[in-house]
N, C-alpha and C. Protein backbone atom coordinates (compact mmCIF):
# COMPACT_ATOMS: atom_id res chain seq x y z
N UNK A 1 127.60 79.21 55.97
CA UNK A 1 128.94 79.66 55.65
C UNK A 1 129.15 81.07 56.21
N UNK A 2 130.12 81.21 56.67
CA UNK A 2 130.82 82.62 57.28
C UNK A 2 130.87 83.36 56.32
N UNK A 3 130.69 84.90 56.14
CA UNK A 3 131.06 85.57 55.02
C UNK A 3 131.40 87.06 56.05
N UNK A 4 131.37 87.36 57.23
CA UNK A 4 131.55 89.06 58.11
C UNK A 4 132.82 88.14 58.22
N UNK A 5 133.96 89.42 58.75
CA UNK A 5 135.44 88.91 58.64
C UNK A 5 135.11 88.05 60.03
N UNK A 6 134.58 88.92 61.53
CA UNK A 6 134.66 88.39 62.56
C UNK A 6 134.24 86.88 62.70
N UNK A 7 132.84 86.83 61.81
CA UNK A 7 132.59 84.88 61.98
C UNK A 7 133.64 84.25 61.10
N UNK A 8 133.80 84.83 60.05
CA UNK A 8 135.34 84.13 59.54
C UNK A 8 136.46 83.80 60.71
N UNK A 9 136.46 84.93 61.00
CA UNK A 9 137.99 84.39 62.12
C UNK A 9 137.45 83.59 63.63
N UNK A 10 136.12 83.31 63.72
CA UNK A 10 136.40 83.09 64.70
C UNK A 10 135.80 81.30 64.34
N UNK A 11 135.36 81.06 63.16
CA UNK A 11 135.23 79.88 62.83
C UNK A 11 136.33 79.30 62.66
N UNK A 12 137.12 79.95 61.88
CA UNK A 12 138.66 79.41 61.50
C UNK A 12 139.02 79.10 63.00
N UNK A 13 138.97 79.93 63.90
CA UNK A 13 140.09 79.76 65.23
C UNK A 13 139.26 78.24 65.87
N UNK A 14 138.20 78.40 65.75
CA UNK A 14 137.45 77.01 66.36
C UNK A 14 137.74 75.79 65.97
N UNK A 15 138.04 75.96 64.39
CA UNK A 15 138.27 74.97 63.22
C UNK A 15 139.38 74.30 63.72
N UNK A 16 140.58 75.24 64.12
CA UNK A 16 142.16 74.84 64.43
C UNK A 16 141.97 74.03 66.05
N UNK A 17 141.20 74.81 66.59
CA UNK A 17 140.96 74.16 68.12
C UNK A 17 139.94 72.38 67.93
N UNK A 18 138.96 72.33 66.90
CA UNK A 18 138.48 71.47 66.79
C UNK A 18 139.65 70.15 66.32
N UNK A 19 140.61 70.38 65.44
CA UNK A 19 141.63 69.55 64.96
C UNK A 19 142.75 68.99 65.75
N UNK A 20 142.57 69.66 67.04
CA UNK A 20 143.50 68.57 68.08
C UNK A 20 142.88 67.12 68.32
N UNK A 21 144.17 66.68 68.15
CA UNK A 21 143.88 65.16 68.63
C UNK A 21 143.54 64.71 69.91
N UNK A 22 142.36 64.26 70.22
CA UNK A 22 141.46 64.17 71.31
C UNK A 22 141.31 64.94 72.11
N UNK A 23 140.52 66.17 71.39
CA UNK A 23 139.98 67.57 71.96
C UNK A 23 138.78 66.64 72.81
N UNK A 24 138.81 67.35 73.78
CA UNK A 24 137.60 67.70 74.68
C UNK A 24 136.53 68.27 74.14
N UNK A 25 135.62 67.72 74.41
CA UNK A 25 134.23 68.53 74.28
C UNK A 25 134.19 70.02 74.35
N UNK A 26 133.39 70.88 73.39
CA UNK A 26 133.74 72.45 73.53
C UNK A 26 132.28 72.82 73.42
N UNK A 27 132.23 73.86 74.63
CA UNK A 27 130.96 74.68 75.22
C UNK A 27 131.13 75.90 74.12
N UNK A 28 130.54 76.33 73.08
CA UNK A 28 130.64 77.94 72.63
C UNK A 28 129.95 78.55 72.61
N UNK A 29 130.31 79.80 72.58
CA UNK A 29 129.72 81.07 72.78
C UNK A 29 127.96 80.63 71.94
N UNK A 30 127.37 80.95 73.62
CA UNK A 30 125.69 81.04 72.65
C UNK A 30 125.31 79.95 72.24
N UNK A 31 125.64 78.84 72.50
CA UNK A 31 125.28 77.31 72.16
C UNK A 31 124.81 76.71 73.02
N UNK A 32 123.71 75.98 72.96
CA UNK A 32 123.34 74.60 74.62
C UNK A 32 124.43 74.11 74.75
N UNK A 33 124.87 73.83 75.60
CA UNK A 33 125.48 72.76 75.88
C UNK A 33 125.62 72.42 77.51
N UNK A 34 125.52 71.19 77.94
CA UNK A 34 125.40 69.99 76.49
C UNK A 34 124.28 70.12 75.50
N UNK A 35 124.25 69.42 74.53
CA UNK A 35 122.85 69.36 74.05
C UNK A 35 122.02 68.77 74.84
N UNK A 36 120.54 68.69 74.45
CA UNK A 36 119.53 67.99 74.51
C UNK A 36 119.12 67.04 75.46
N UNK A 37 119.04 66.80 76.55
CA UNK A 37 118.85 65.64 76.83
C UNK A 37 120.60 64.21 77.60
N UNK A 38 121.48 65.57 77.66
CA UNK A 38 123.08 65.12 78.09
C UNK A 38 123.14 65.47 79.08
N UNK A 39 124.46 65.48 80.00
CA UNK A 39 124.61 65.68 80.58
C UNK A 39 126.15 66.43 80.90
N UNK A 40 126.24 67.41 81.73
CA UNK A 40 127.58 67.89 81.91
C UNK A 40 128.58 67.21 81.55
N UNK A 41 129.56 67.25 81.01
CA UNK A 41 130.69 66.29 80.86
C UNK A 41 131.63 66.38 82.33
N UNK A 42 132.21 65.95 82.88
CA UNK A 42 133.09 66.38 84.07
C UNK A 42 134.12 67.22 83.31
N UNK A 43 134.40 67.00 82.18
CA UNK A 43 136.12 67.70 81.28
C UNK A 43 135.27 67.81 80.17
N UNK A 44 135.70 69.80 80.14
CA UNK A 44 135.56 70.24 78.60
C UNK A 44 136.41 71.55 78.33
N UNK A 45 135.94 71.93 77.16
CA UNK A 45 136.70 73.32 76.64
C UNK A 45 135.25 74.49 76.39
N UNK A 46 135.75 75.86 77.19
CA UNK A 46 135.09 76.77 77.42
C UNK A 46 135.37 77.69 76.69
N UNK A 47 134.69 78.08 75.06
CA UNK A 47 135.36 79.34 74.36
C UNK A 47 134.89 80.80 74.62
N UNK A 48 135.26 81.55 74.37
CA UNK A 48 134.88 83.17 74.70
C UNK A 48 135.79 83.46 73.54
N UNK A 49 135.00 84.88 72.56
CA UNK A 49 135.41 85.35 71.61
C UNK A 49 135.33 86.56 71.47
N UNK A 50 136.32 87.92 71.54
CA UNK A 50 136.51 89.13 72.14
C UNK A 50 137.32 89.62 70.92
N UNK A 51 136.46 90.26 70.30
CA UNK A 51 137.06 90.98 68.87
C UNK A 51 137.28 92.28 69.45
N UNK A 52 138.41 93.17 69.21
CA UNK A 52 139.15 94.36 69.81
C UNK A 52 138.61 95.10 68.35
N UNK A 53 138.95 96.76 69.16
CA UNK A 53 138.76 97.34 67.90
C UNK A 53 139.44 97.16 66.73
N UNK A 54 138.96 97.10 65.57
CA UNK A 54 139.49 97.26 64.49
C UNK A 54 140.81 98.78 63.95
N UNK A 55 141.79 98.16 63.53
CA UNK A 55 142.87 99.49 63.09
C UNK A 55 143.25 99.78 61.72
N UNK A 56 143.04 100.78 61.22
CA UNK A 56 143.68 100.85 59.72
C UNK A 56 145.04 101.27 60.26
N UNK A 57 145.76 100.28 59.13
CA UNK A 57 147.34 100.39 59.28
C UNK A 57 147.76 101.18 58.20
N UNK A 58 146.88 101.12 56.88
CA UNK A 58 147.29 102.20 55.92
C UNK A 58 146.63 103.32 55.69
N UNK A 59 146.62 104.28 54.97
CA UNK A 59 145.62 105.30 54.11
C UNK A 59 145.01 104.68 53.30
N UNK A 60 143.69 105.42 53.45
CA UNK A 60 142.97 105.09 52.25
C UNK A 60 141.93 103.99 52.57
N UNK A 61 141.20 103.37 51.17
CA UNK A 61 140.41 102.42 51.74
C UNK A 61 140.65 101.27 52.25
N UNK A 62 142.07 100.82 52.15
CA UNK A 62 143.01 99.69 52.78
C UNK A 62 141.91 98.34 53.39
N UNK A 63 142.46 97.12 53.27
CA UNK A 63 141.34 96.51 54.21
C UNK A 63 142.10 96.50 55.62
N UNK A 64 140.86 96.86 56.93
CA UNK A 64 141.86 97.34 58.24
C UNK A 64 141.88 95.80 58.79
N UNK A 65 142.75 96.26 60.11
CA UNK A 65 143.31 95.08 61.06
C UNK A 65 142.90 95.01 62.08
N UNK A 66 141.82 93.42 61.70
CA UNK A 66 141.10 93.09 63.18
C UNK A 66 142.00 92.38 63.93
N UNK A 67 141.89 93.10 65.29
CA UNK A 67 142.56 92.16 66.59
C UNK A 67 141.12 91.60 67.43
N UNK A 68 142.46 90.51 67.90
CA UNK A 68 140.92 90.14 69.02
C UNK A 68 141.69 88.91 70.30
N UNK A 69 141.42 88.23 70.82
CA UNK A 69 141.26 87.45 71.70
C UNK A 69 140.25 85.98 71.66
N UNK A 70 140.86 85.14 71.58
CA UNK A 70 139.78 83.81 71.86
C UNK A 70 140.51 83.36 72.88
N UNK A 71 139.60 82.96 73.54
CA UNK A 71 139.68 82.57 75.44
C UNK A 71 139.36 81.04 74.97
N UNK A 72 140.06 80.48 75.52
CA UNK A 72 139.57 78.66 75.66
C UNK A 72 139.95 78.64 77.26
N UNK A 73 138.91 78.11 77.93
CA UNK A 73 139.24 77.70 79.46
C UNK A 73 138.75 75.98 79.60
N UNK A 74 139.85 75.54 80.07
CA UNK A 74 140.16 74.22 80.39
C UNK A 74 139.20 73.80 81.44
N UNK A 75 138.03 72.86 81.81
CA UNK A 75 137.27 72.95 82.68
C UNK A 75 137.57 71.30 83.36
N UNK A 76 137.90 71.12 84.39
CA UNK A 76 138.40 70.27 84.86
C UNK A 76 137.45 70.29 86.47
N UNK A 77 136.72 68.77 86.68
CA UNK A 77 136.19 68.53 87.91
C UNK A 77 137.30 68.72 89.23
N UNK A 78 136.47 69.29 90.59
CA UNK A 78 137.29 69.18 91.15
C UNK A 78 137.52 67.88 92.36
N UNK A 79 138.66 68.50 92.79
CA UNK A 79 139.10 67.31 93.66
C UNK A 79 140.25 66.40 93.00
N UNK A 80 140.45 67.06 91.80
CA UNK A 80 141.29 65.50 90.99
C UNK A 80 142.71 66.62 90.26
N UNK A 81 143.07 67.24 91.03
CA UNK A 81 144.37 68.09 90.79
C UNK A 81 144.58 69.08 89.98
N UNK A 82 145.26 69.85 89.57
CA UNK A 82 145.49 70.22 87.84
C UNK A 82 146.65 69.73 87.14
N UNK A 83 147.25 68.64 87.14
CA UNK A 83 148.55 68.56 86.39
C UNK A 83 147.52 67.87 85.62
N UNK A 84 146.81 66.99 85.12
CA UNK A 84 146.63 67.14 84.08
C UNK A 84 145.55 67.80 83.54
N UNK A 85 145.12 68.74 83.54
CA UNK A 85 144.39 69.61 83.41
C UNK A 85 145.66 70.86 82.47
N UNK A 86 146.64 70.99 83.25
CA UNK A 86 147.72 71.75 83.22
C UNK A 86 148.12 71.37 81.51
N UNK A 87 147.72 69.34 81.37
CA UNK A 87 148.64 69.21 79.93
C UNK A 87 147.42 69.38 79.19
N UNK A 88 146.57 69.32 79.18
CA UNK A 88 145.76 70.01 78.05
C UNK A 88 145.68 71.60 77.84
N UNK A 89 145.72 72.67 78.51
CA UNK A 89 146.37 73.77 78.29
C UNK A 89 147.56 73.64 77.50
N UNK A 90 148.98 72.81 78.30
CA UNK A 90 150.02 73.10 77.28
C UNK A 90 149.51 72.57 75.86
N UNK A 91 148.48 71.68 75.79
CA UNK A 91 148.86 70.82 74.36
C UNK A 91 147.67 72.13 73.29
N UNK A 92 147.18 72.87 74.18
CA UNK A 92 146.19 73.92 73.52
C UNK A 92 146.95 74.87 73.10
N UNK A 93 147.94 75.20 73.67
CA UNK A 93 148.93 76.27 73.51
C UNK A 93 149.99 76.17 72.18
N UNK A 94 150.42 74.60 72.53
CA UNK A 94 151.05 74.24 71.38
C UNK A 94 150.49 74.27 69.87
N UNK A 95 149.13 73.54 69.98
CA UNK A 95 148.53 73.59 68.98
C UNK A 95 148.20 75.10 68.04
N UNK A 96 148.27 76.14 68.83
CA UNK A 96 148.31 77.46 68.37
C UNK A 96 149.22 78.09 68.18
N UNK A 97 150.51 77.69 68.65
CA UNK A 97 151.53 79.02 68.83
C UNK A 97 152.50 79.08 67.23
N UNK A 98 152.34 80.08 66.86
CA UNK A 98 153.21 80.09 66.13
C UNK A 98 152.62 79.99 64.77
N UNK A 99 151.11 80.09 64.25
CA UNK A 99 149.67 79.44 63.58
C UNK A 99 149.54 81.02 63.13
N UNK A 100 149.73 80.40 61.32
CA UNK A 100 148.79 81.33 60.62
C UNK A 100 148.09 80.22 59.71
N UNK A 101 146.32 81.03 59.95
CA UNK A 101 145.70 80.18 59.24
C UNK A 101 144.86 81.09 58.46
N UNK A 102 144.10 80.67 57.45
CA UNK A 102 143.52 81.29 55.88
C UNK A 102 141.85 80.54 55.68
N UNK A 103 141.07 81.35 55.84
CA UNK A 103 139.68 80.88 55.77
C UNK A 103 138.82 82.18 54.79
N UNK A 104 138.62 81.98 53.84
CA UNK A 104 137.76 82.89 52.66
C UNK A 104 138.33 84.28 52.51
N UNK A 105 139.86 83.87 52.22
CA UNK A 105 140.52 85.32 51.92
C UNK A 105 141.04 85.91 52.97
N UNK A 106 140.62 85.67 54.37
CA UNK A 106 140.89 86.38 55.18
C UNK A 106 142.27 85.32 55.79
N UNK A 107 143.49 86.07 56.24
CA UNK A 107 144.64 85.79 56.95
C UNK A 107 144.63 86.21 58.19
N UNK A 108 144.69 85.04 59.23
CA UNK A 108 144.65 84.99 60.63
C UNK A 108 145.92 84.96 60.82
N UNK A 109 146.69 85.58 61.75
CA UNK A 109 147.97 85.41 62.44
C UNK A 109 147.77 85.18 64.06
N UNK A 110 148.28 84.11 64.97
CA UNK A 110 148.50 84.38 66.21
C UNK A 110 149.49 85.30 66.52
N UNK A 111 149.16 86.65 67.26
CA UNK A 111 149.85 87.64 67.12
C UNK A 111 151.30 87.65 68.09
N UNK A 112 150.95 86.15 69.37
CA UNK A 112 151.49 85.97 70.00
C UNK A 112 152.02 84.69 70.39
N UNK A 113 152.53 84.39 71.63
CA UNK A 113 152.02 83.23 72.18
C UNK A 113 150.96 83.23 73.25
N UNK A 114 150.19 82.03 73.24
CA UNK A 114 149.09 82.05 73.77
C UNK A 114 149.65 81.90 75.07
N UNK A 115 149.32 82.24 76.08
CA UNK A 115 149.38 82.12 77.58
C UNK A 115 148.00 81.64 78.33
N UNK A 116 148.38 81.31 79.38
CA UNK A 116 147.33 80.36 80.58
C UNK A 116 147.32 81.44 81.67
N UNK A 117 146.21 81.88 82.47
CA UNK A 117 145.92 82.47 83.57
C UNK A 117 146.53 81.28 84.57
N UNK A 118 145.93 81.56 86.20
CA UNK A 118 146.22 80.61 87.32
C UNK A 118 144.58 79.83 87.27
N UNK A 119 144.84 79.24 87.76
CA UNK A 119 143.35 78.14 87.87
C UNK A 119 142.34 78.94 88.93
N UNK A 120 141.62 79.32 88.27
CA UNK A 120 139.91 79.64 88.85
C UNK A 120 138.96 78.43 89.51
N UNK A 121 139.22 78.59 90.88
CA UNK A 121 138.45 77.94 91.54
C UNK A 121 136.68 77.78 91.85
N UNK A 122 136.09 76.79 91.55
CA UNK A 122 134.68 76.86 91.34
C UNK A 122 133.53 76.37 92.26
N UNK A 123 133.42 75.81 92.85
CA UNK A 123 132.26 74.96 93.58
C UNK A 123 132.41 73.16 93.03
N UNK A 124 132.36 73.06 92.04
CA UNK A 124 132.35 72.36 91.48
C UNK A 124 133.75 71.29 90.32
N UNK A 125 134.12 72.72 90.05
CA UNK A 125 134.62 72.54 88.58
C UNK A 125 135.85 74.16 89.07
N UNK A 126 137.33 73.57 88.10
CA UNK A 126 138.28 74.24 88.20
C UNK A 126 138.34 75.11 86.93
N UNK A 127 138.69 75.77 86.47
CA UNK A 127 138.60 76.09 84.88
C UNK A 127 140.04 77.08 84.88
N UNK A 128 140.99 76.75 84.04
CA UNK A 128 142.09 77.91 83.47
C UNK A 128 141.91 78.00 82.24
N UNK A 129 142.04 79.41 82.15
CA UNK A 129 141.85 80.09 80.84
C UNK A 129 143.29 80.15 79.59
N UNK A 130 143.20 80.11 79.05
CA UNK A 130 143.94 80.42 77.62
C UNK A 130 143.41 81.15 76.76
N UNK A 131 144.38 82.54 76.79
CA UNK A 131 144.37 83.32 76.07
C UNK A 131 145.26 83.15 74.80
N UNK A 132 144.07 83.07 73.62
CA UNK A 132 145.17 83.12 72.26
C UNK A 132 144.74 84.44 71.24
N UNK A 133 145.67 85.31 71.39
CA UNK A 133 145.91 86.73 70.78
C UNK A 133 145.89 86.52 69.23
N UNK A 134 145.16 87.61 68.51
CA UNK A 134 144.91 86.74 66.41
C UNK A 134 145.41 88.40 66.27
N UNK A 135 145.23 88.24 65.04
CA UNK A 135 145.36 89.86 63.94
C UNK A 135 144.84 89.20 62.70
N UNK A 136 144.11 89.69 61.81
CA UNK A 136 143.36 89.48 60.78
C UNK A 136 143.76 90.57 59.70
N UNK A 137 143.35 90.67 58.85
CA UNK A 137 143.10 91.61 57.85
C UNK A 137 141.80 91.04 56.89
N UNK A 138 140.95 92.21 56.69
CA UNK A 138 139.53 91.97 56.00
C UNK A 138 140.38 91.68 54.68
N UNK A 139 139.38 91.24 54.24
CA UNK A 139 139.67 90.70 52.68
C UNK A 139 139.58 91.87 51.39
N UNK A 140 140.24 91.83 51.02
CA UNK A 140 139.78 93.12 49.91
C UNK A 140 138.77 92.98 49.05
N UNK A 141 137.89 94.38 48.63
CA UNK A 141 136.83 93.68 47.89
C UNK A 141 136.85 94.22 46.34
């Protein structure tokens, strides 16, 4: 179980990304993958998790306001286009925009809308990124 605000928020943000309907396989931060004995998938989801400094918004002992960034990059074989590559981004985007979510006290806000870079070309494999912008507040104790 999560109990630091940052694995809180960044389980929660995984949690919301895990609940799309026929998510792709997801590579995260610091994990094998594939597991064991698998093999590459040709199509998956690439997370990166970039906690910004922390801000007190009030005086005092206030609980402060974590910002941060979770990166999901769309990883798509190449040779086979990006339009649809393109609709799993939008349907990643959708699934976030506009998303406040609540995991052990702590309140996640998407601070924004999430946006897509241009497609990163690979050897192999295409990957566009999605950036989805949070704001938190620690939990009071």
């Amino acid at each position: 179980m999560a109990v630091g605000t940052d694995a809180i928020i960044f389980k929660a943000l995984t949690d919301r990304l895990r609940s799309m309907p026929q998510v792709l396989p997801i590579a995260g931060p610091n994990v094998v993958f594939p597991g064991a004995g698998q093999t590459l998938p040709p199509k998956y989801l690439r997370l990166a998790f970039m906690p910004n400094q922390a801000r007190q918004v009030t005086m005092g002992d206030d609980p402060q306001q974590k910002r941060g960034l979770l990166q999901v990059s769309v990883v798509w074989p190449v040779g086979q286009g990006i339009i649809d590559a393109l609709e799993v981004v939008d349907q990643v985007i959708d699934h976030f925009k506009n998303q406040t979510l609540f995991a052990s006290g702590v309140r996640i806000t998407i601070s924004s809308e999430p946006w897509a870079a241009g497609p990163l070309q690979e050897s192999e494999r295409v990957q566009i990124p999605i950036t989805i912008p949070y704001h938190a507040f620690e939990p009071e104790n």
